[in-house]
PDB file of N, CA and C in Angstrom:
ATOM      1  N   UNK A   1     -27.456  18.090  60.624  1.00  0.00           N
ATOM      2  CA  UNK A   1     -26.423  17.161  60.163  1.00  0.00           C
ATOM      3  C   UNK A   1     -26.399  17.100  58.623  1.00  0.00           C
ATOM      4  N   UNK A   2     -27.868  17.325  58.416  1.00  0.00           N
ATOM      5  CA  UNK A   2     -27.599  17.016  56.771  1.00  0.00           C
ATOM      6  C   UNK A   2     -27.054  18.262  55.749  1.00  0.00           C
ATOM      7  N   UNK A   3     -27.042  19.767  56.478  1.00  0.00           N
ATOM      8  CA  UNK A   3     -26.421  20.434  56.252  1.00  0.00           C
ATOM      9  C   UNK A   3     -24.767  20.342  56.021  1.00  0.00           C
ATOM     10  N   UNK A   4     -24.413  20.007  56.826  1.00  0.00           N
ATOM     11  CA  UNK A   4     -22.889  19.589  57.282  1.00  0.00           C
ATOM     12  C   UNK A   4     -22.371  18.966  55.963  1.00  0.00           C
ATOM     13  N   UNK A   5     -23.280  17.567  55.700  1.00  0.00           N
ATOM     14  CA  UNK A   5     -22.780  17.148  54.802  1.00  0.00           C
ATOM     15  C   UNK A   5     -23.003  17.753  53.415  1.00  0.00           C
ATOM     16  N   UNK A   6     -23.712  19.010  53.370  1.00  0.00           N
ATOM     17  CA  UNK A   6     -24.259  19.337  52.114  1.00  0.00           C
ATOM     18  C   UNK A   6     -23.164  20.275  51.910  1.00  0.00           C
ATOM     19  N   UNK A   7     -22.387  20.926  52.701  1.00  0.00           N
ATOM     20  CA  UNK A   7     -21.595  21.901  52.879  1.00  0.00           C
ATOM     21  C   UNK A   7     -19.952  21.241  52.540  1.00  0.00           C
ATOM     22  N   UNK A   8     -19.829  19.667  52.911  1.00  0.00           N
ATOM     23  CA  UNK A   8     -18.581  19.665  52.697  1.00  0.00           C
ATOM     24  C   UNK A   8     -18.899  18.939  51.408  1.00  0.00           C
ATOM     25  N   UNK A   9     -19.774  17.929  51.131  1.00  0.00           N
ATOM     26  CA  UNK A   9     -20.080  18.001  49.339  1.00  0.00           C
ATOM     27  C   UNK A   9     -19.556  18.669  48.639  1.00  0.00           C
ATOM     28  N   UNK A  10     -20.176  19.651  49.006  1.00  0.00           N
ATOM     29  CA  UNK A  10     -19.743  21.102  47.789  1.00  0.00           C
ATOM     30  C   UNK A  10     -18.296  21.566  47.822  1.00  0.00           C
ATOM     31  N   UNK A  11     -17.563  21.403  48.739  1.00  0.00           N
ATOM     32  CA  UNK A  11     -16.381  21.860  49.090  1.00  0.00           C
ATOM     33  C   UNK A  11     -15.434  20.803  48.798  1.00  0.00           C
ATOM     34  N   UNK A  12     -15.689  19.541  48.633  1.00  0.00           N
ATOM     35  CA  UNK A  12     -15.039  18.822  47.918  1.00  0.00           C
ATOM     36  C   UNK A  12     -15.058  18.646  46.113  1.00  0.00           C
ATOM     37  N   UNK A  13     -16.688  18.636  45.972  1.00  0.00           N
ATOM     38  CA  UNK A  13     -16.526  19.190  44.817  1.00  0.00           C
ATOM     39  C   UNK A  13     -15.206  20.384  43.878  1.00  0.00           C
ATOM     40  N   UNK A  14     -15.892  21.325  44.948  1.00  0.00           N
ATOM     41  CA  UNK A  14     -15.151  22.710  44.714  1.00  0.00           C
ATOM     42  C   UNK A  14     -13.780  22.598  44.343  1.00  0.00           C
ATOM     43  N   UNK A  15     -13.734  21.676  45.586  1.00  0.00           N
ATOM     44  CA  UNK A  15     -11.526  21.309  45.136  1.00  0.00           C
ATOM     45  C   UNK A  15     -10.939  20.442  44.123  1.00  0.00           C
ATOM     46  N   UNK A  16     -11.943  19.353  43.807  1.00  0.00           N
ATOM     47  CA  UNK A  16     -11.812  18.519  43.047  1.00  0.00           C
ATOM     48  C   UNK A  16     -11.564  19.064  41.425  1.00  0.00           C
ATOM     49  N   UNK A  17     -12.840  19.733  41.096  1.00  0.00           N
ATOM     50  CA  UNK A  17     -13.053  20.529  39.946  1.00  0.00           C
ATOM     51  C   UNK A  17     -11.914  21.508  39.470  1.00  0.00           C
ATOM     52  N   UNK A  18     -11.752  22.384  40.815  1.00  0.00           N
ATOM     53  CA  UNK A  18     -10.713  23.138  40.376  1.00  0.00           C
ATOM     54  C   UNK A  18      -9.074  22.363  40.305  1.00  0.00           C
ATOM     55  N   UNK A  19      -9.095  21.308  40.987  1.00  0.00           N
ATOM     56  CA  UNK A  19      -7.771  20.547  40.689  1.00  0.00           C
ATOM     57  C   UNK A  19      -7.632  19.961  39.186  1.00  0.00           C
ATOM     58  N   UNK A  20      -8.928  19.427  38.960  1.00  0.00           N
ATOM     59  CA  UNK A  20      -9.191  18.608  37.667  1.00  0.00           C
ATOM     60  C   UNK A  20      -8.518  19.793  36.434  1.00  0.00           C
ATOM     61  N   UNK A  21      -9.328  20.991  36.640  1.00  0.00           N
ATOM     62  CA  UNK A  21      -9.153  22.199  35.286  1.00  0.00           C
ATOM     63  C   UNK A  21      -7.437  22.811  35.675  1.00  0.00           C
ATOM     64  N   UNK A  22      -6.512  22.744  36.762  1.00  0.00           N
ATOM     65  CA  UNK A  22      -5.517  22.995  36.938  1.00  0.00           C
ATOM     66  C   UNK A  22      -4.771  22.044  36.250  1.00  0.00           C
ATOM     67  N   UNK A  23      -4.857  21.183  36.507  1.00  0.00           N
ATOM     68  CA  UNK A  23      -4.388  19.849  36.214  1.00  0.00           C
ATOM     69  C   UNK A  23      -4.373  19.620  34.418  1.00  0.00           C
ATOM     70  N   UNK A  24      -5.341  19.963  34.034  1.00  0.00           N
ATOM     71  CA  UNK A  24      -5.435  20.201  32.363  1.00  0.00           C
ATOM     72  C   UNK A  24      -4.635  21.520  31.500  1.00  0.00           C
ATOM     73  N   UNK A  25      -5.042  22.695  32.525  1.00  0.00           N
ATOM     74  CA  UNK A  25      -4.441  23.712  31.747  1.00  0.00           C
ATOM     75  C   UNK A  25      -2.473  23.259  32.403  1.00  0.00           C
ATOM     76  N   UNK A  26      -1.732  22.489  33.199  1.00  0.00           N
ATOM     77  CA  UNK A  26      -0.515  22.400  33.066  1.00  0.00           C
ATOM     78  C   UNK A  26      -0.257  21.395  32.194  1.00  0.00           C
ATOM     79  N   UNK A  27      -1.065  20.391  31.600  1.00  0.00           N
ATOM     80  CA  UNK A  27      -1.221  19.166  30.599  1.00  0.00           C
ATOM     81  C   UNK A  27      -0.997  20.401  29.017  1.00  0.00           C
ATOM     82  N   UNK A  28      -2.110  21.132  29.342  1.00  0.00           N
ATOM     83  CA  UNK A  28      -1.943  21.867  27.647  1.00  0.00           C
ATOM     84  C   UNK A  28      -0.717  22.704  27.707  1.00  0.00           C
ATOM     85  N   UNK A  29      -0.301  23.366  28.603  1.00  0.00           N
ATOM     86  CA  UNK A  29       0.989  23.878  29.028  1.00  0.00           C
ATOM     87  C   UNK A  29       2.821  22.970  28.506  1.00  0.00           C
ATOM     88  N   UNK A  30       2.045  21.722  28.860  1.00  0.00           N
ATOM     89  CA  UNK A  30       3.399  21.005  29.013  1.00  0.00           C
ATOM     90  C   UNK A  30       3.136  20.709  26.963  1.00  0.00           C
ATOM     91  N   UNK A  31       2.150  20.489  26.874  1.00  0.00           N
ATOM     92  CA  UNK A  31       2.060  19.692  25.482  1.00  0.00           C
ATOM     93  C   UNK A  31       1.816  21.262  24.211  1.00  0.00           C
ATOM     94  N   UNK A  32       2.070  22.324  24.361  1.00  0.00           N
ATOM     95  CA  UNK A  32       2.529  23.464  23.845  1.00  0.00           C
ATOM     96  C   UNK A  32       4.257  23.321  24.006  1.00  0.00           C
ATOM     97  N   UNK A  33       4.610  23.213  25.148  1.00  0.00           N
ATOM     98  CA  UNK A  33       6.207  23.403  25.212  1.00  0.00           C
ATOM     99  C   UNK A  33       6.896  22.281  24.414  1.00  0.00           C
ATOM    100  N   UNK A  34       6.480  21.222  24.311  1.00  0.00           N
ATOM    101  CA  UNK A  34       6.642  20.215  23.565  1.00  0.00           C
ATOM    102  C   UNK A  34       6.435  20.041  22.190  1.00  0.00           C
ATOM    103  N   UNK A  35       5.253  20.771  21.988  1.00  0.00           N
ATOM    104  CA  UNK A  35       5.200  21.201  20.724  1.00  0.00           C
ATOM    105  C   UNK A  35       6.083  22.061  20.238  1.00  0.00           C
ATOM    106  N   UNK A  36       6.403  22.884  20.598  1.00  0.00           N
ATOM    107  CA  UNK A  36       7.758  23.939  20.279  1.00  0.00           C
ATOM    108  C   UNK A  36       8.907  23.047  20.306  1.00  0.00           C
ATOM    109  N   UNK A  37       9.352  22.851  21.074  1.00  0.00           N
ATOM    110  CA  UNK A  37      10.644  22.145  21.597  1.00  0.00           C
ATOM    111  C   UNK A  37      10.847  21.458  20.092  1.00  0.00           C
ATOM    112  N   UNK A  38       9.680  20.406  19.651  1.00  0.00           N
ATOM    113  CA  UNK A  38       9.730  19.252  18.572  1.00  0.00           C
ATOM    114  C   UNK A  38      10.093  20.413  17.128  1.00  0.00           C
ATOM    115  N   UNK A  39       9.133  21.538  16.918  1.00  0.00           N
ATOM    116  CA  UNK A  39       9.536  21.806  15.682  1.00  0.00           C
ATOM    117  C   UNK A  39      10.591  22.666  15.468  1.00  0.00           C
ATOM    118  N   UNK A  40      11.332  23.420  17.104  1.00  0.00           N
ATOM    119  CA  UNK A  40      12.391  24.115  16.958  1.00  0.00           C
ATOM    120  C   UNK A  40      13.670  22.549  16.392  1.00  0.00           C
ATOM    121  N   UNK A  41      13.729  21.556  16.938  1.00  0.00           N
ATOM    122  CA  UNK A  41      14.313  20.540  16.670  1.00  0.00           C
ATOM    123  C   UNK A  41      14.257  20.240  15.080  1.00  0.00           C
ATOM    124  N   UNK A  42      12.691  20.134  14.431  1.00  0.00           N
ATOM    125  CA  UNK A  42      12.887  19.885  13.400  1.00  0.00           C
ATOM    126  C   UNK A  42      13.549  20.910  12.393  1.00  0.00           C
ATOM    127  N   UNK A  43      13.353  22.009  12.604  1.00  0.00           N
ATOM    128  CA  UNK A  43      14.009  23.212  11.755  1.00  0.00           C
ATOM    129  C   UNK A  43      14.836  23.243  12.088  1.00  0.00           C
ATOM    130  N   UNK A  44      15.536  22.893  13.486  1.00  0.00           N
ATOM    131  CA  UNK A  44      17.330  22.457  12.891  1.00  0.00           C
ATOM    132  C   UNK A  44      17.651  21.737  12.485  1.00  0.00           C
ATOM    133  N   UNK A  45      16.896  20.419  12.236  1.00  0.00           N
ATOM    134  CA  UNK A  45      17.642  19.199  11.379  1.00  0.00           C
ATOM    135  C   UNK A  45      17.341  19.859   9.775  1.00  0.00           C
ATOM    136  N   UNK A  46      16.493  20.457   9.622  1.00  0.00           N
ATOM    137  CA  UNK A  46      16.172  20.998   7.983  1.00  0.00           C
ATOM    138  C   UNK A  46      17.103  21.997   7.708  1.00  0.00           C
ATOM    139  N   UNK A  47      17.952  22.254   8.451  1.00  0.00           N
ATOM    140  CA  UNK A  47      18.868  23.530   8.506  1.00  0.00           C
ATOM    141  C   UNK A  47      19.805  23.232   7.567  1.00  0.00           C
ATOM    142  N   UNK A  48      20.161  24.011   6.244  1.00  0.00           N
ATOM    143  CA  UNK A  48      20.808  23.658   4.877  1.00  0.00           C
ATOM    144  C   UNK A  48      22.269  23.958   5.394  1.00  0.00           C
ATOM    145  N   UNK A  49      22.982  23.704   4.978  1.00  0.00           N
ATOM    146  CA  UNK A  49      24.777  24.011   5.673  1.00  0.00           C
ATOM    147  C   UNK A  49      25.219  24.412   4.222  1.00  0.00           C
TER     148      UNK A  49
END
């Protein structure tokens, strides 16, 4: 029995962790596109006519 539980431990772990680091690299994902987005915006407002 105490196997059992040692086995799904880890396997929750397992999912957790890898959700956690998914979950960050679409956070740095979104906050790169945003970053672009903001300074393509600002270099068009600086845009001389």
């Amino acid at each position: 029995m105490l196997n059992y539980f040692h086995i799904v431990g880890s396997l929750f772990f397992c999912v957790g962790a890898g959700s956690l680091l998914s979950i960050s690299i679409a956070l740095s994902k979104i906050e790169k596109h945003l970053a672009a987005m903001a300074s393509q915006r600002s270099m068009g407002d600086k845009d001389p006519e």
